[in-house]
C-alpha atoms as a PDB file:
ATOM      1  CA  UNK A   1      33.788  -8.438 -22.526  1.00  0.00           C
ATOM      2  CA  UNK A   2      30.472  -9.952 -22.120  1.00  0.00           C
ATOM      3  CA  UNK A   3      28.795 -13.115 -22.224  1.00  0.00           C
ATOM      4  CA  UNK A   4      24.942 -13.616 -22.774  1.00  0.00           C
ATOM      5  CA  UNK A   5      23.237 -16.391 -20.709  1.00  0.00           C
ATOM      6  CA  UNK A   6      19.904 -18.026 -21.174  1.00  0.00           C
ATOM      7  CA  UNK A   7      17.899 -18.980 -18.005  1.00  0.00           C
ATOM      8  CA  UNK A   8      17.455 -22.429 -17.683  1.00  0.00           C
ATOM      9  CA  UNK A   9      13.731 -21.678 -15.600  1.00  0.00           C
ATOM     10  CA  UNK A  10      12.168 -19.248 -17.790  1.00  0.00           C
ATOM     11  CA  UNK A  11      14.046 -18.870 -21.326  1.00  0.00           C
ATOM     12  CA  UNK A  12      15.241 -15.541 -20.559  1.00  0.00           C
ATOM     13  CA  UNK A  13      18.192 -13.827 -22.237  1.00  0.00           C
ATOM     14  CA  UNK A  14      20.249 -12.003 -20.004  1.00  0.00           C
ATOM     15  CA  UNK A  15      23.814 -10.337 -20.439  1.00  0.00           C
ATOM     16  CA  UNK A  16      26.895 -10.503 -18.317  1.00  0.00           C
ATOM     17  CA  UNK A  17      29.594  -8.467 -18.537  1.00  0.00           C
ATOM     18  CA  UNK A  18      33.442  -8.731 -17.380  1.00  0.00           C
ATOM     19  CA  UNK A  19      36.496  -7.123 -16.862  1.00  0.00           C
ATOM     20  CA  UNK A  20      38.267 -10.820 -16.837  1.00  0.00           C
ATOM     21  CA  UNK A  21      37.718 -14.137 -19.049  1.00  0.00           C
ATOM     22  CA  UNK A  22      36.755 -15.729 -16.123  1.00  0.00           C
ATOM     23  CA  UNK A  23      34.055 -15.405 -12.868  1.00  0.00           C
ATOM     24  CA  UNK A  24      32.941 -17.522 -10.430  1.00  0.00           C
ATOM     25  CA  UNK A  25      30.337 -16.613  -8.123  1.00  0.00           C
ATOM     26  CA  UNK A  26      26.329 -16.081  -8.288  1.00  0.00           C
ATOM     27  CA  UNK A  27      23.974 -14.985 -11.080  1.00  0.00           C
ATOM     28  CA  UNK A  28      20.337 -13.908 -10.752  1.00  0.00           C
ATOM     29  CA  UNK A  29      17.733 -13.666 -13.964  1.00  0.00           C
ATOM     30  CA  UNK A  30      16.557 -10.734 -14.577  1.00  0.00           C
ATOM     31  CA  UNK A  31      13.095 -12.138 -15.129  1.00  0.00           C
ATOM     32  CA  UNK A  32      12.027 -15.010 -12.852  1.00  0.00           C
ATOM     33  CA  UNK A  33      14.917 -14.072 -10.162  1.00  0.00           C
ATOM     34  CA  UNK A  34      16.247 -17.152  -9.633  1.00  0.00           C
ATOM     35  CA  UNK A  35      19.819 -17.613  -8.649  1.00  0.00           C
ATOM     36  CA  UNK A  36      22.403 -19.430 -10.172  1.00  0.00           C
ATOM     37  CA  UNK A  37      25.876 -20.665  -9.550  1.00  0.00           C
ATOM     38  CA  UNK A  38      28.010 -19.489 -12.774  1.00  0.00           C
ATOM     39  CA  UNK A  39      31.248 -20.426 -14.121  1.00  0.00           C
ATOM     40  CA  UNK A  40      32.614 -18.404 -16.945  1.00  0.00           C
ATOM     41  CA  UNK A  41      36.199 -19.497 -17.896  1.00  0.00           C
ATOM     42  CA  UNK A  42      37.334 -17.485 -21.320  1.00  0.00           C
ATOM     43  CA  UNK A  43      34.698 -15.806 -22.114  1.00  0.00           C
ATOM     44  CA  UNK A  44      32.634 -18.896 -22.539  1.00  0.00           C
ATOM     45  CA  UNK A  45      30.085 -20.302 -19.855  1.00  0.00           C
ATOM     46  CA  UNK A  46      31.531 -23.647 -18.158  1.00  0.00           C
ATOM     47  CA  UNK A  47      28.763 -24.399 -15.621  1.00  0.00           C
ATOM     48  CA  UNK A  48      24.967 -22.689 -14.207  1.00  0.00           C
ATOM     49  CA  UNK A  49      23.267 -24.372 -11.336  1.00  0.00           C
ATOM     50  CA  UNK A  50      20.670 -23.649  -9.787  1.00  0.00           C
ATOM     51  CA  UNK A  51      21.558 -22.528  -5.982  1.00  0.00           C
ATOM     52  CA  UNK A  52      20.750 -25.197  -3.279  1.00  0.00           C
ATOM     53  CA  UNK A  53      18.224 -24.189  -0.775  1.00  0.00           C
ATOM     54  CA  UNK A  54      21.347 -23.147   1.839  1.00  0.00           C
ATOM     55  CA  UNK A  55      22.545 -21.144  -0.886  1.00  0.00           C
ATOM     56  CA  UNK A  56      20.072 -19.119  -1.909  1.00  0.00           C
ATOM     57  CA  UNK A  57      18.939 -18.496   1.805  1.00  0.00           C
ATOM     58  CA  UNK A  58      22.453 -17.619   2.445  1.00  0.00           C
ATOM     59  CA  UNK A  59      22.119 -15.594  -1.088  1.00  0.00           C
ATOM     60  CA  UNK A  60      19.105 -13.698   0.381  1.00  0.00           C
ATOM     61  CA  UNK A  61      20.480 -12.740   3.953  1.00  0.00           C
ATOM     62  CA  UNK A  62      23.812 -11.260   2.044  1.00  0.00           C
ATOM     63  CA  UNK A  63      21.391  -9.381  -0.477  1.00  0.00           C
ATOM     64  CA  UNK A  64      19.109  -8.454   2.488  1.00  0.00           C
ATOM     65  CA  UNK A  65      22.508  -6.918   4.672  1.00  0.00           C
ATOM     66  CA  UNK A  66      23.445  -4.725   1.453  1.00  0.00           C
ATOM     67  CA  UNK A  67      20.153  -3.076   1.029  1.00  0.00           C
ATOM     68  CA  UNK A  68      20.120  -2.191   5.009  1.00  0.00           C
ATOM     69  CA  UNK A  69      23.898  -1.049   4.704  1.00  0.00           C
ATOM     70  CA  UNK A  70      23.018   1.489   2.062  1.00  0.00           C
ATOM     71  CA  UNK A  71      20.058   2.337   3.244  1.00  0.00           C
ATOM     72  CA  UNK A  72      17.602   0.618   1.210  1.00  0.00           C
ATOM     73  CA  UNK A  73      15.275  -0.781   4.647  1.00  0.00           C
ATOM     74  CA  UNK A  74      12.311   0.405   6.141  1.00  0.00           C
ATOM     75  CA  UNK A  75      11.520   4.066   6.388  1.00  0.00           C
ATOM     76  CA  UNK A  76      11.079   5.383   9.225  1.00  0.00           C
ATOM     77  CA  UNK A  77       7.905   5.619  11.732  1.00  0.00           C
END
């Protein structure tokens, strides 16, 4: 299933799939990149809020820890 959500900043369309009715948890446009809290409950979008500024730092230190654990940091000097 799927739901398609329009970015409140910039108008963008983007599309969000699931495996359940429901999610609860963050959501970044693919255009402008900002991050949202989203609520989906059956298949139908209840809430999307922008991220406080201790969110989306916290939001950017977890994003920043994946890249490094797979890999993704700086090359080598």
């Amino acid at each position: 299933m799927g739901v398609k959500i329009v970015c409140p900043k910039c108008g963008a369309e983007g599309f969000f799939s699931l495996r359940d009715p429901g999610y609860s948890g963050p959501y970044k446009c693919w255009k402008c990149r900002e991050y949202y809290n989203l609520i989906i409950e059956n298949d139908m979008i209840k809430s999307l809020q922008p991220f406080s500024p201790e969110q989306l730092k916290q939001q950017q230190e977890y994003e920043a820890l994946k890249t490094k654990m797979r890999g993704g940091g700086q090359p080598p000097k």
